[in-house]
PDB file of N, CA and C in Angstrom:
ATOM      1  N   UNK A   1     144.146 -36.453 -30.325  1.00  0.00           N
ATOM      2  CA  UNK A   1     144.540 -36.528 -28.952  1.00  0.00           C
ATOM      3  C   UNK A   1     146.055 -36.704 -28.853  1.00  0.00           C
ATOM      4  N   UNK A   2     146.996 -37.586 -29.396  1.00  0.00           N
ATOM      5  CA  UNK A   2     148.073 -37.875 -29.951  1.00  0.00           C
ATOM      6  C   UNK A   2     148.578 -36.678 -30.101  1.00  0.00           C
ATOM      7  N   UNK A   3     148.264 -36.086 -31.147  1.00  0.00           N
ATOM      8  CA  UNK A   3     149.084 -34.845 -31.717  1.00  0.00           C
ATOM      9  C   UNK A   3     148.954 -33.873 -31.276  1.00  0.00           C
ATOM     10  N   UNK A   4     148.192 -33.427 -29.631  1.00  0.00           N
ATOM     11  CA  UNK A   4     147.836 -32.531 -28.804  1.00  0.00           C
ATOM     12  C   UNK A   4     149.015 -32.822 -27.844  1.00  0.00           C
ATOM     13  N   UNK A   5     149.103 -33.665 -27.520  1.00  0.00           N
ATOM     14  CA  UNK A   5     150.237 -34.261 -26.309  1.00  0.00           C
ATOM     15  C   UNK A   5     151.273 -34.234 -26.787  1.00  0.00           C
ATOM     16  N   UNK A   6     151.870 -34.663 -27.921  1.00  0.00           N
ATOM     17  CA  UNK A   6     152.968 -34.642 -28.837  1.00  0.00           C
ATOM     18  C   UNK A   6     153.331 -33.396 -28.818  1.00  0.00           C
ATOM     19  N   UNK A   7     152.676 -32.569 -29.897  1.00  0.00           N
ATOM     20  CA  UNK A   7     152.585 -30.871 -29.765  1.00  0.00           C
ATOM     21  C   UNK A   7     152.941 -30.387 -28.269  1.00  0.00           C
ATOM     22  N   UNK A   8     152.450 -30.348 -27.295  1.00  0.00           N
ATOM     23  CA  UNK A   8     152.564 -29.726 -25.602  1.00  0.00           C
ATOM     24  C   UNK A   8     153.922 -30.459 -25.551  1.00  0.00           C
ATOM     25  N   UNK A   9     154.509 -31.208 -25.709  1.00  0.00           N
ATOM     26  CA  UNK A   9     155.768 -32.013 -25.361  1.00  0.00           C
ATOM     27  C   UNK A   9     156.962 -31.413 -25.637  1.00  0.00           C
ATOM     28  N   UNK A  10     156.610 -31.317 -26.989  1.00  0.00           N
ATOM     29  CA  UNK A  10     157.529 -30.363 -28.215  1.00  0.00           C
ATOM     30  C   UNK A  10     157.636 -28.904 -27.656  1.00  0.00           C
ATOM     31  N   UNK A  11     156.709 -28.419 -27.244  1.00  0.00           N
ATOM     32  CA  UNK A  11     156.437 -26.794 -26.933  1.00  0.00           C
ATOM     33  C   UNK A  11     157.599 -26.893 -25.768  1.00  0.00           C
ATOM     34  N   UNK A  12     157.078 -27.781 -24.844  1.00  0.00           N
ATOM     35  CA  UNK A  12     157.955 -28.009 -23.396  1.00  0.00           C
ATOM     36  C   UNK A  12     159.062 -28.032 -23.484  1.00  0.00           C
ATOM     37  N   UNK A  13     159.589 -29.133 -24.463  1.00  0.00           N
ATOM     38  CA  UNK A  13     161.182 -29.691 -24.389  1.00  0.00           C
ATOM     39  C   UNK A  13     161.911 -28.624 -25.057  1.00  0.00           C
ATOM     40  N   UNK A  14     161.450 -27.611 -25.583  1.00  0.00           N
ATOM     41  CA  UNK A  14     162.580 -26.300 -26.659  1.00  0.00           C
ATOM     42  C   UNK A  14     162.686 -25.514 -25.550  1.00  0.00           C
ATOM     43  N   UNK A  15     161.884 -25.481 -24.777  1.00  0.00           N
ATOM     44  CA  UNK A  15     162.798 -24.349 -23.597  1.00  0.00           C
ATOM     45  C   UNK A  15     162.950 -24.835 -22.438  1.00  0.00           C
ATOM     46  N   UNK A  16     163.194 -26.068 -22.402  1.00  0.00           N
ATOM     47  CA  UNK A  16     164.088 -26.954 -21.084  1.00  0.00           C
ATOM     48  C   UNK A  16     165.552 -27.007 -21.430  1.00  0.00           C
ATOM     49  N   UNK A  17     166.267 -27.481 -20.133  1.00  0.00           N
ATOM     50  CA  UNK A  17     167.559 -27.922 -20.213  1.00  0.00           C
ATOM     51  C   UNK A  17     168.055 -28.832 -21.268  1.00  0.00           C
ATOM     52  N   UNK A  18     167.324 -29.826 -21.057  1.00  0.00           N
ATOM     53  CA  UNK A  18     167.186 -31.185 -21.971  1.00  0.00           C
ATOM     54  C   UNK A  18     165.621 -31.390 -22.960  1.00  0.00           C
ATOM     55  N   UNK A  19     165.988 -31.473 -23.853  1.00  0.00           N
ATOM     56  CA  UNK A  19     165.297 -31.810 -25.100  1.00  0.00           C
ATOM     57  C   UNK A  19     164.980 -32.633 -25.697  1.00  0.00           C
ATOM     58  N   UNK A  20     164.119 -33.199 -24.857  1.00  0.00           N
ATOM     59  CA  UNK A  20     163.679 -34.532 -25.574  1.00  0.00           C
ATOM     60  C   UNK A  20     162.282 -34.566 -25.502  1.00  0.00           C
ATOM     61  N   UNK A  21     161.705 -35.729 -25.868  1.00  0.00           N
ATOM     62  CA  UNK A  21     160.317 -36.069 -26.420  1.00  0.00           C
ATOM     63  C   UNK A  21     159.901 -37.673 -26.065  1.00  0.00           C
ATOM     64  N   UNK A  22     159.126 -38.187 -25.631  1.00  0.00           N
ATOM     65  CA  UNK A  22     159.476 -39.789 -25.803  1.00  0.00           C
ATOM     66  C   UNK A  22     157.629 -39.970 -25.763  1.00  0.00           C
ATOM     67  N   UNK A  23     157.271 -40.942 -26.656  1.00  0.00           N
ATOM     68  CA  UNK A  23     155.958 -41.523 -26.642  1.00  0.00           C
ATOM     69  C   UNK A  23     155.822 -42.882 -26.332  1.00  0.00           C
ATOM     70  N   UNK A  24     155.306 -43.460 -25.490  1.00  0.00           N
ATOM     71  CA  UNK A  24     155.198 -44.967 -25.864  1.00  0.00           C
ATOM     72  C   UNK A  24     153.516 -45.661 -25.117  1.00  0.00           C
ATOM     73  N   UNK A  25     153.485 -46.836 -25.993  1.00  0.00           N
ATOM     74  CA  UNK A  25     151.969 -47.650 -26.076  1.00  0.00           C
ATOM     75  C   UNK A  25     152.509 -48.733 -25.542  1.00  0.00           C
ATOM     76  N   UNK A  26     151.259 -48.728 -24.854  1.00  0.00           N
ATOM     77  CA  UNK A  26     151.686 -50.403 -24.891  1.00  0.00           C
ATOM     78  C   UNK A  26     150.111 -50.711 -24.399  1.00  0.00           C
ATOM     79  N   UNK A  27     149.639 -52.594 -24.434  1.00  0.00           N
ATOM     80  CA  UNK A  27     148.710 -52.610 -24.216  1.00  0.00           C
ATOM     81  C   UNK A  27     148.313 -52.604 -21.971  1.00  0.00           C
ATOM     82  N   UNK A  28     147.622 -52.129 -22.069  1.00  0.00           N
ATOM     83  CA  UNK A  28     146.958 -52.439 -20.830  1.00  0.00           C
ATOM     84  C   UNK A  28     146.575 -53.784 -20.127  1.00  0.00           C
ATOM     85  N   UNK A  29     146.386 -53.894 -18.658  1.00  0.00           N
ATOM     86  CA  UNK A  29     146.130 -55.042 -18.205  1.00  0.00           C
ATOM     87  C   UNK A  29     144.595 -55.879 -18.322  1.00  0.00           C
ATOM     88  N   UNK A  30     144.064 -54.665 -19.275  1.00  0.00           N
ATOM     89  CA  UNK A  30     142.733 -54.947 -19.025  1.00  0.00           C
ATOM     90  C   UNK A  30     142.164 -55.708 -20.723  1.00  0.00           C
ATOM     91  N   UNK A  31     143.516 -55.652 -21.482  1.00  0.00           N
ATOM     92  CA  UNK A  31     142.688 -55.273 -22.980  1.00  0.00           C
ATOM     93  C   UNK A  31     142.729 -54.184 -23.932  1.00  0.00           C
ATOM     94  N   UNK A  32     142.675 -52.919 -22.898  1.00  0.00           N
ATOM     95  CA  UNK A  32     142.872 -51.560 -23.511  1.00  0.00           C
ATOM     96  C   UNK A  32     144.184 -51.134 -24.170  1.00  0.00           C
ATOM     97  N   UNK A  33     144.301 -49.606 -24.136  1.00  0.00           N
ATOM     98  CA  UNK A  33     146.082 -49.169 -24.500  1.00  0.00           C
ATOM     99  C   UNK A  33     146.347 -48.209 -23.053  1.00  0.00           C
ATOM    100  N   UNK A  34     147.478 -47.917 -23.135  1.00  0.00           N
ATOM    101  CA  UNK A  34     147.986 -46.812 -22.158  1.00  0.00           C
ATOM    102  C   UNK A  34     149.297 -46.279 -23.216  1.00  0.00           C
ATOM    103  N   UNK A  35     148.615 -44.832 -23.126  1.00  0.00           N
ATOM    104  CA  UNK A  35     149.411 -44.290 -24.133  1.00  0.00           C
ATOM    105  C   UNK A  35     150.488 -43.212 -23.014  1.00  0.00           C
ATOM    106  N   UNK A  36     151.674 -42.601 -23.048  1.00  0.00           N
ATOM    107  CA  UNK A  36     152.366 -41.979 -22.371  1.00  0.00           C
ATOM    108  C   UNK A  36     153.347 -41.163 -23.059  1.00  0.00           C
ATOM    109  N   UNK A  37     153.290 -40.118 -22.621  1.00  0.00           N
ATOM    110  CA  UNK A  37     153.681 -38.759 -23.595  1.00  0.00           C
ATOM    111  C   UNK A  37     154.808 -38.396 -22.487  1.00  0.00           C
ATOM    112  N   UNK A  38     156.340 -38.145 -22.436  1.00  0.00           N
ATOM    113  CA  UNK A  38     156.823 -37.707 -21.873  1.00  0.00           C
ATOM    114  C   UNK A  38     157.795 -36.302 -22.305  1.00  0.00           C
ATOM    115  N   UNK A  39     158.152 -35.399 -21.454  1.00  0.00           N
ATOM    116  CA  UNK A  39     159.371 -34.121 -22.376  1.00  0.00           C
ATOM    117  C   UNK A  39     160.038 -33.729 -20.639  1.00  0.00           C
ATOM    118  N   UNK A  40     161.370 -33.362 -21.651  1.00  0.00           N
ATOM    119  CA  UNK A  40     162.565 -32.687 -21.014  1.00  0.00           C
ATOM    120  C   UNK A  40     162.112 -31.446 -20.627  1.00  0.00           C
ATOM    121  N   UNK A  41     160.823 -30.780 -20.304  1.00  0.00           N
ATOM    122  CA  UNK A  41     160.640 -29.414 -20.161  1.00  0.00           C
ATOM    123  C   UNK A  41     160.743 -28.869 -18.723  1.00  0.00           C
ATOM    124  N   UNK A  42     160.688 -28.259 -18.285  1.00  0.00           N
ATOM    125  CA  UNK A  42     161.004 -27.448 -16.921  1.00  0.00           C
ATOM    126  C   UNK A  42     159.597 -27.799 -16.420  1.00  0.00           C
ATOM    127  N   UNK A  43     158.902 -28.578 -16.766  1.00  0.00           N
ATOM    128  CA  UNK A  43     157.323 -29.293 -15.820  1.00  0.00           C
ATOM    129  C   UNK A  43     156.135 -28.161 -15.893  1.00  0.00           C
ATOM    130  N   UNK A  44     155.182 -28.772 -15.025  1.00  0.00           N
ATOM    131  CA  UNK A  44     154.089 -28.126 -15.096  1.00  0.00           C
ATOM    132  C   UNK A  44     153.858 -27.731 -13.204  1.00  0.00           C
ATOM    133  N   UNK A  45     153.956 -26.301 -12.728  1.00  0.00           N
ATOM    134  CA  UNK A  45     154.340 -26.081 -11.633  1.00  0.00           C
ATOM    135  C   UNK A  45     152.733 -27.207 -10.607  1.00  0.00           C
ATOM    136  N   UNK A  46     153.123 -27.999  -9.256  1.00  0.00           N
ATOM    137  CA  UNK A  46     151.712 -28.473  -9.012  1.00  0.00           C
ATOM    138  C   UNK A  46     150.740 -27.783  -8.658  1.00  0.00           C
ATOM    139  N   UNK A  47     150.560 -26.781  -8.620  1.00  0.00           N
ATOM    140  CA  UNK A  47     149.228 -26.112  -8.402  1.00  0.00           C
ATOM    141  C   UNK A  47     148.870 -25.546  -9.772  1.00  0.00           C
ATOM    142  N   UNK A  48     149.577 -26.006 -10.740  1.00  0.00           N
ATOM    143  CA  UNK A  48     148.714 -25.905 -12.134  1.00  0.00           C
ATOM    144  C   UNK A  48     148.168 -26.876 -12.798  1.00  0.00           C
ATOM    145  N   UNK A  49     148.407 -28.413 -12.275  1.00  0.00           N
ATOM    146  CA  UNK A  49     148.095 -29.380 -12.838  1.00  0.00           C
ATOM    147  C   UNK A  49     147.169 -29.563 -12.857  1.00  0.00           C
ATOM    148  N   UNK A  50     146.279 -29.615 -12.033  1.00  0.00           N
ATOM    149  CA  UNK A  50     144.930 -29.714 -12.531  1.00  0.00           C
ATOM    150  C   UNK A  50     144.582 -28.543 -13.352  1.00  0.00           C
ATOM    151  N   UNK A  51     144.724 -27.467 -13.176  1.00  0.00           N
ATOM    152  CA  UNK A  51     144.129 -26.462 -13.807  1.00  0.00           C
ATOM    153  C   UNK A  51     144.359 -26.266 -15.431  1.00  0.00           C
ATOM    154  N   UNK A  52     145.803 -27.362 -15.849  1.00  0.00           N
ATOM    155  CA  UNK A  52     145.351 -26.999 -17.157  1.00  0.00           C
ATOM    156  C   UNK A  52     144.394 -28.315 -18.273  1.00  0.00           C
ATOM    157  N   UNK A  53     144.099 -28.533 -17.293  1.00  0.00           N
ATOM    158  CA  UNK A  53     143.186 -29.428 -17.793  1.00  0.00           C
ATOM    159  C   UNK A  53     141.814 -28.741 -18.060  1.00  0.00           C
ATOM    160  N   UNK A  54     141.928 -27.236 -18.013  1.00  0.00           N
ATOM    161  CA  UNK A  54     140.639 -26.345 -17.526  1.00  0.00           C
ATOM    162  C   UNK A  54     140.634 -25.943 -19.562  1.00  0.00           C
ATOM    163  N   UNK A  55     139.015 -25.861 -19.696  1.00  0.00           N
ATOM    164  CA  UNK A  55     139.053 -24.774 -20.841  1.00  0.00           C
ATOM    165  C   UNK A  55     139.381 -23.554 -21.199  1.00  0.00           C
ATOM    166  N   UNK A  56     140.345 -22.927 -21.759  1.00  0.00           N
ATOM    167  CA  UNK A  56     140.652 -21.708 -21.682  1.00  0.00           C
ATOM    168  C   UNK A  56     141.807 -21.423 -21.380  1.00  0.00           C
ATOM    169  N   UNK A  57     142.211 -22.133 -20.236  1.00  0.00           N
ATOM    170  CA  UNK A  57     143.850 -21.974 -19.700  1.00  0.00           C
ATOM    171  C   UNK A  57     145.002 -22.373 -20.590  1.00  0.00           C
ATOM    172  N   UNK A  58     145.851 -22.021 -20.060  1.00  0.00           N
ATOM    173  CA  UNK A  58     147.118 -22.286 -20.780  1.00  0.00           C
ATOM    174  C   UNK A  58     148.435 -21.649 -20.001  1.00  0.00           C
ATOM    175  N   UNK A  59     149.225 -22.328 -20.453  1.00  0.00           N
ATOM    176  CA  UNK A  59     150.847 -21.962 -19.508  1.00  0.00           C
ATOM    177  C   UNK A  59     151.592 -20.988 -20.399  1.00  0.00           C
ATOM    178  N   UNK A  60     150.924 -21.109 -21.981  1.00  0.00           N
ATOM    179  CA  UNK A  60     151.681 -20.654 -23.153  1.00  0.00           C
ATOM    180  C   UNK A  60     151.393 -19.106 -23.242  1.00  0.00           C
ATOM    181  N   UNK A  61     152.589 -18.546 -23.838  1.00  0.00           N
ATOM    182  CA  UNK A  61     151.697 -16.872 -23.685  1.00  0.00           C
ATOM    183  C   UNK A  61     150.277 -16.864 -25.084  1.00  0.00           C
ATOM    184  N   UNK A  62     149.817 -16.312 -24.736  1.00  0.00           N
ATOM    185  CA  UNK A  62     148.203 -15.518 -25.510  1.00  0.00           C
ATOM    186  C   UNK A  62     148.945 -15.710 -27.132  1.00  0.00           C
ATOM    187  N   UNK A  63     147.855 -15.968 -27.751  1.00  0.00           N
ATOM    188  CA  UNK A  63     147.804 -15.956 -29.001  1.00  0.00           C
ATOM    189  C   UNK A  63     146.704 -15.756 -29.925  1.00  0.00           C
ATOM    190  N   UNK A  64     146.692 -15.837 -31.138  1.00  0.00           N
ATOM    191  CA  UNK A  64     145.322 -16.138 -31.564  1.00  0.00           C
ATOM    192  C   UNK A  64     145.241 -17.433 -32.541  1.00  0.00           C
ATOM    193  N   UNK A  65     145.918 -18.089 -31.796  1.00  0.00           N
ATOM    194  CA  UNK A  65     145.893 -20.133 -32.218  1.00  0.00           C
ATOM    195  C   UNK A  65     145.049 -20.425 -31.125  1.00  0.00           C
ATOM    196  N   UNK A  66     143.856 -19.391 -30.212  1.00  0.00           N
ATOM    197  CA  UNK A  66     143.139 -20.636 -29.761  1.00  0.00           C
ATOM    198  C   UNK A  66     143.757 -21.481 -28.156  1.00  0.00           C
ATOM    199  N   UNK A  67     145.012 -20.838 -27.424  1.00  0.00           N
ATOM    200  CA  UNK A  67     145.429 -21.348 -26.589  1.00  0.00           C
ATOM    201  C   UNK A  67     144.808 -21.890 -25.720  1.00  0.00           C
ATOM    202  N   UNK A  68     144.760 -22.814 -24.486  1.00  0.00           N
ATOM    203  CA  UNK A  68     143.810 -23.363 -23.759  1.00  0.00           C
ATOM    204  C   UNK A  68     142.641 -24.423 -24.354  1.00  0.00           C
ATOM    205  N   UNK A  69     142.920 -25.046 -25.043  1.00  0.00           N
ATOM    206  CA  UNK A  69     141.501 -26.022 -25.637  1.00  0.00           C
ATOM    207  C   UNK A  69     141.812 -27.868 -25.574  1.00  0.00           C
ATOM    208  N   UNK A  70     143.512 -27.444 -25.581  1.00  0.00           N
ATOM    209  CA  UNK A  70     144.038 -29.021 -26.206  1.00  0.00           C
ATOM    210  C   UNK A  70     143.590 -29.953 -25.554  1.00  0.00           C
ATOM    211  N   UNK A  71     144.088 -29.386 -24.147  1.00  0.00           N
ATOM    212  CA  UNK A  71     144.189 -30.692 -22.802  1.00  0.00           C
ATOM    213  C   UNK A  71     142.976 -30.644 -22.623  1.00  0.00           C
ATOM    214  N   UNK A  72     141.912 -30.094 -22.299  1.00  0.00           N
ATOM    215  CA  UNK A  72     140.614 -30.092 -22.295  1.00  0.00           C
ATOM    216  C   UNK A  72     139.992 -31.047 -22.786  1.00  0.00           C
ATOM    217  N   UNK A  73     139.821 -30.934 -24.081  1.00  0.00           N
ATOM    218  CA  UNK A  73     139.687 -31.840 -25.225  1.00  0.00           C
ATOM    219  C   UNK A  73     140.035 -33.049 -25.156  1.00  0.00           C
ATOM    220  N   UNK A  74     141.645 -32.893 -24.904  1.00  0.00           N
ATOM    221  CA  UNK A  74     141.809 -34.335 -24.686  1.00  0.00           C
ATOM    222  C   UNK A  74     141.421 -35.312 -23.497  1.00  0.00           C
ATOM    223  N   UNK A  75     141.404 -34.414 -22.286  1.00  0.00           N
ATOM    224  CA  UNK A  75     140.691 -35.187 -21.367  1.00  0.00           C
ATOM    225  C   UNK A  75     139.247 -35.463 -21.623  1.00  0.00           C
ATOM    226  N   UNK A  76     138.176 -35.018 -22.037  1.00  0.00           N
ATOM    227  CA  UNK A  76     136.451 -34.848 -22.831  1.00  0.00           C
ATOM    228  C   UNK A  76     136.801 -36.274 -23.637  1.00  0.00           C
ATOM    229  N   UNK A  77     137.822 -35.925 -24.587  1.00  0.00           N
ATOM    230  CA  UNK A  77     137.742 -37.532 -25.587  1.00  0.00           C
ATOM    231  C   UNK A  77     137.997 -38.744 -24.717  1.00  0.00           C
ATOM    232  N   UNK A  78     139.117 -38.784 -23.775  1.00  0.00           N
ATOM    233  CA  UNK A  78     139.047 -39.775 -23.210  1.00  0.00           C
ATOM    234  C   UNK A  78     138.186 -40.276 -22.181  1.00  0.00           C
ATOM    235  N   UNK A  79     137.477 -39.179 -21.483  1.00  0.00           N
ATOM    236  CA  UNK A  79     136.716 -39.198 -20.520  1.00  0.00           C
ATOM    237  C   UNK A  79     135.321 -39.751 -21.209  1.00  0.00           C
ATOM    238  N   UNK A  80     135.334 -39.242 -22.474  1.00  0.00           N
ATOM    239  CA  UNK A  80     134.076 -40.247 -23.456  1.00  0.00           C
ATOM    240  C   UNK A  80     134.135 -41.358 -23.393  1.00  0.00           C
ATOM    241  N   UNK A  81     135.374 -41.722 -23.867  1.00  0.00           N
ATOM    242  CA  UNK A  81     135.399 -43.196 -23.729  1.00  0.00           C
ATOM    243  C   UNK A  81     135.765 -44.324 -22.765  1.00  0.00           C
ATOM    244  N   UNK A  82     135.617 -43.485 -21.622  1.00  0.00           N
ATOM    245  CA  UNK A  82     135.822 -44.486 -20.448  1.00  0.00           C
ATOM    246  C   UNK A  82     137.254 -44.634 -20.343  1.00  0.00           C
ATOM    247  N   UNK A  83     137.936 -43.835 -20.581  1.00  0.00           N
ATOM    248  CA  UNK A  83     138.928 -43.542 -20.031  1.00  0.00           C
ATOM    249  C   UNK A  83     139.908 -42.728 -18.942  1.00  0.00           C
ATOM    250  N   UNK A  84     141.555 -42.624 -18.703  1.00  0.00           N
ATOM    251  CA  UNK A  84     141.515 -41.624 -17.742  1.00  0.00           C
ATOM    252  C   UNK A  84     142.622 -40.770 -18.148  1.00  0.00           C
ATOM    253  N   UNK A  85     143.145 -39.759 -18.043  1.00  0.00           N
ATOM    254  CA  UNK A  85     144.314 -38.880 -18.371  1.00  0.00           C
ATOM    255  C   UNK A  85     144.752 -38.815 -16.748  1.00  0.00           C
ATOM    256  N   UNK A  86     145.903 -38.892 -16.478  1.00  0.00           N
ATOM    257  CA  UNK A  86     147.271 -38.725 -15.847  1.00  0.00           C
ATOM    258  C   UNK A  86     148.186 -37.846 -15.794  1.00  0.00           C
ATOM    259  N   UNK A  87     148.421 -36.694 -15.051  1.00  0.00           N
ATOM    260  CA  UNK A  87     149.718 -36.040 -15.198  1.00  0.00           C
ATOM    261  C   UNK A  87     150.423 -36.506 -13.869  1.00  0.00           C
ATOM    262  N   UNK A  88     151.738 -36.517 -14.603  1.00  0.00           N
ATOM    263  CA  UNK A  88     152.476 -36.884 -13.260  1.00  0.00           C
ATOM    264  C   UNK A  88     154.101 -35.919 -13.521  1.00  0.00           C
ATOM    265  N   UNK A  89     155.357 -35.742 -12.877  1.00  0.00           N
ATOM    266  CA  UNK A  89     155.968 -34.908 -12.884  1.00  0.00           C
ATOM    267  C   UNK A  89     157.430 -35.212 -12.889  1.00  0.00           C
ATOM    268  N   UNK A  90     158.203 -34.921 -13.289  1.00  0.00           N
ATOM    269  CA  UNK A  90     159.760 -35.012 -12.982  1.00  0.00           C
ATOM    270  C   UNK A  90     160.500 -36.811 -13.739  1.00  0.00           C
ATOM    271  N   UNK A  91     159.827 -36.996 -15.089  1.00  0.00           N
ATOM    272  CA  UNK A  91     159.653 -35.822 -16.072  1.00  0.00           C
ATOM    273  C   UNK A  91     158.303 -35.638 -16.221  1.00  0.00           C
ATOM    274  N   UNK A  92     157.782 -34.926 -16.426  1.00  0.00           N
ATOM    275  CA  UNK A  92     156.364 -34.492 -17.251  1.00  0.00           C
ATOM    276  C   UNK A  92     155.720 -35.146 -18.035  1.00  0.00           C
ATOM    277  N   UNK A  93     154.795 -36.252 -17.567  1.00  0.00           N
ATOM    278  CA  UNK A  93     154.525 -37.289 -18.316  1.00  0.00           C
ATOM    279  C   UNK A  93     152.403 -37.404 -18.243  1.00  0.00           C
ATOM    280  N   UNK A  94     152.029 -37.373 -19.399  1.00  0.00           N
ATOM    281  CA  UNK A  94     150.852 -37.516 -19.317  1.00  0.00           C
ATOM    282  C   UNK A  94     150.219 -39.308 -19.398  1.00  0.00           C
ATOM    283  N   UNK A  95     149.894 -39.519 -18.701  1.00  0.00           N
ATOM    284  CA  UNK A  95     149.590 -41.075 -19.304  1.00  0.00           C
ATOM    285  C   UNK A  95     147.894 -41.468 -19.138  1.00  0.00           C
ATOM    286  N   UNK A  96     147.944 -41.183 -20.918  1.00  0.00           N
ATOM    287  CA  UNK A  96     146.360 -41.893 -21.443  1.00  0.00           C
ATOM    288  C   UNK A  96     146.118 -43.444 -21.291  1.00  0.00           C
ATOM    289  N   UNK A  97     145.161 -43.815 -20.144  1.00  0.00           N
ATOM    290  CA  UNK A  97     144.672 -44.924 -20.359  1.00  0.00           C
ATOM    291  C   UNK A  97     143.297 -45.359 -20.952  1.00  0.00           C
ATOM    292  N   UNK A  98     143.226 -46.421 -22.133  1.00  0.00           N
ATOM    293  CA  UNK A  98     142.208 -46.423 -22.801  1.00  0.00           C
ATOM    294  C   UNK A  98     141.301 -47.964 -22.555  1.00  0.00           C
ATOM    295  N   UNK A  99     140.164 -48.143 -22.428  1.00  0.00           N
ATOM    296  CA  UNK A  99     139.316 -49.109 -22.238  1.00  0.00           C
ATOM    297  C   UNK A  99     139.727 -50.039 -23.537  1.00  0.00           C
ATOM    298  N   UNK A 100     139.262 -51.317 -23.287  1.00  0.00           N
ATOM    299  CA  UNK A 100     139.270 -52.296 -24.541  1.00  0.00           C
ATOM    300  C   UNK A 100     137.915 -51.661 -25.527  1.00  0.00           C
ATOM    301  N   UNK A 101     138.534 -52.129 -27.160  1.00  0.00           N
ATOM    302  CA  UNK A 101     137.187 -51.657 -27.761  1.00  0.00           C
ATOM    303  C   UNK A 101     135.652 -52.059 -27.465  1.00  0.00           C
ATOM    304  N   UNK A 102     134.759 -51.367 -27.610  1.00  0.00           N
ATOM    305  CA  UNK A 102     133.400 -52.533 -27.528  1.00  0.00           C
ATOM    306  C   UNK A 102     133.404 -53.829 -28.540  1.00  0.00           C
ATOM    307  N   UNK A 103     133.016 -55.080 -28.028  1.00  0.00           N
ATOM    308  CA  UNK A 103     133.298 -55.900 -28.214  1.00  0.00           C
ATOM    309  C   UNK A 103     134.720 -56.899 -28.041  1.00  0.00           C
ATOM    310  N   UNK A 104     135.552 -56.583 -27.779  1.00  0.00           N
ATOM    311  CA  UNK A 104     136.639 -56.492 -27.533  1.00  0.00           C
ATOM    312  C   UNK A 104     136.973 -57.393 -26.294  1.00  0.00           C
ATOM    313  N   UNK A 105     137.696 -58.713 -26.329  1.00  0.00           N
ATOM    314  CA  UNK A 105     138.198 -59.348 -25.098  1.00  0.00           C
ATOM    315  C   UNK A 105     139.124 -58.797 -24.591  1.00  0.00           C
ATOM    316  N   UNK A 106     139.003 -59.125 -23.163  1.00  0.00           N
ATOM    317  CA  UNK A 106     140.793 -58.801 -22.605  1.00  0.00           C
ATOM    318  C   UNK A 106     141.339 -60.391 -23.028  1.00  0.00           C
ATOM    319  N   UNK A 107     143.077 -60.204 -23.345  1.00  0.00           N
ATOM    320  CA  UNK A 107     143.892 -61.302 -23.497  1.00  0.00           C
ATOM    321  C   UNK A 107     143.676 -62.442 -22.362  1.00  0.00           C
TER     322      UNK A 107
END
């Protein structure tokens, strides 16, 4: 999931103005994590945001790596685990929030 968001970040930030990348964790209010993926890329236009959360889609041109599966996926894994995915914009920031483990207190 990590290295799906990481990867899309990287893709983003090489053909933006600014080039950057930034990840950061931290724990949640609940116990859980909230993970947040940000890039310097020229964004995700809003009437695509939801949509690339779709199977199949993609912003990237056609290939045969399979384009369209990542974000999918990654929303399915988190959405397994009782979690939620986030896009938000300007910069382009995905933010994974994750439940405490089972068994698991909040602080």
């Amino acid at each position: 999931m990590l290295g799906n968001l990481i990867d899309n970040a990287m893709d983003a930030a090489a053909t933006g103005a600014e080039r950057w990348v930034g990840v950061s964790l931290r724990p949640s209010k609940n116990g859980g994590i909230v993970l947040e993926v940000s890039d310097g890329g020229d964004g995700i236009p809003s009437d695509l945001r939801e949509r690339v959360f779709t199977q199949g889609f993609s912003t990237k041109p056609a290939s045969n790596h399979g384009r369209g599966v990542g974000l999918a996926l990654v929303r399915a894994v988190v959405a397994g685990v009782g979690g939620t995915v986030e896009l938000s914009a300007h910069p382009t920031t995905f933010t994974v929030t994750l439940p405490p483990a089972r068994g698991r207190r909040s602080p």
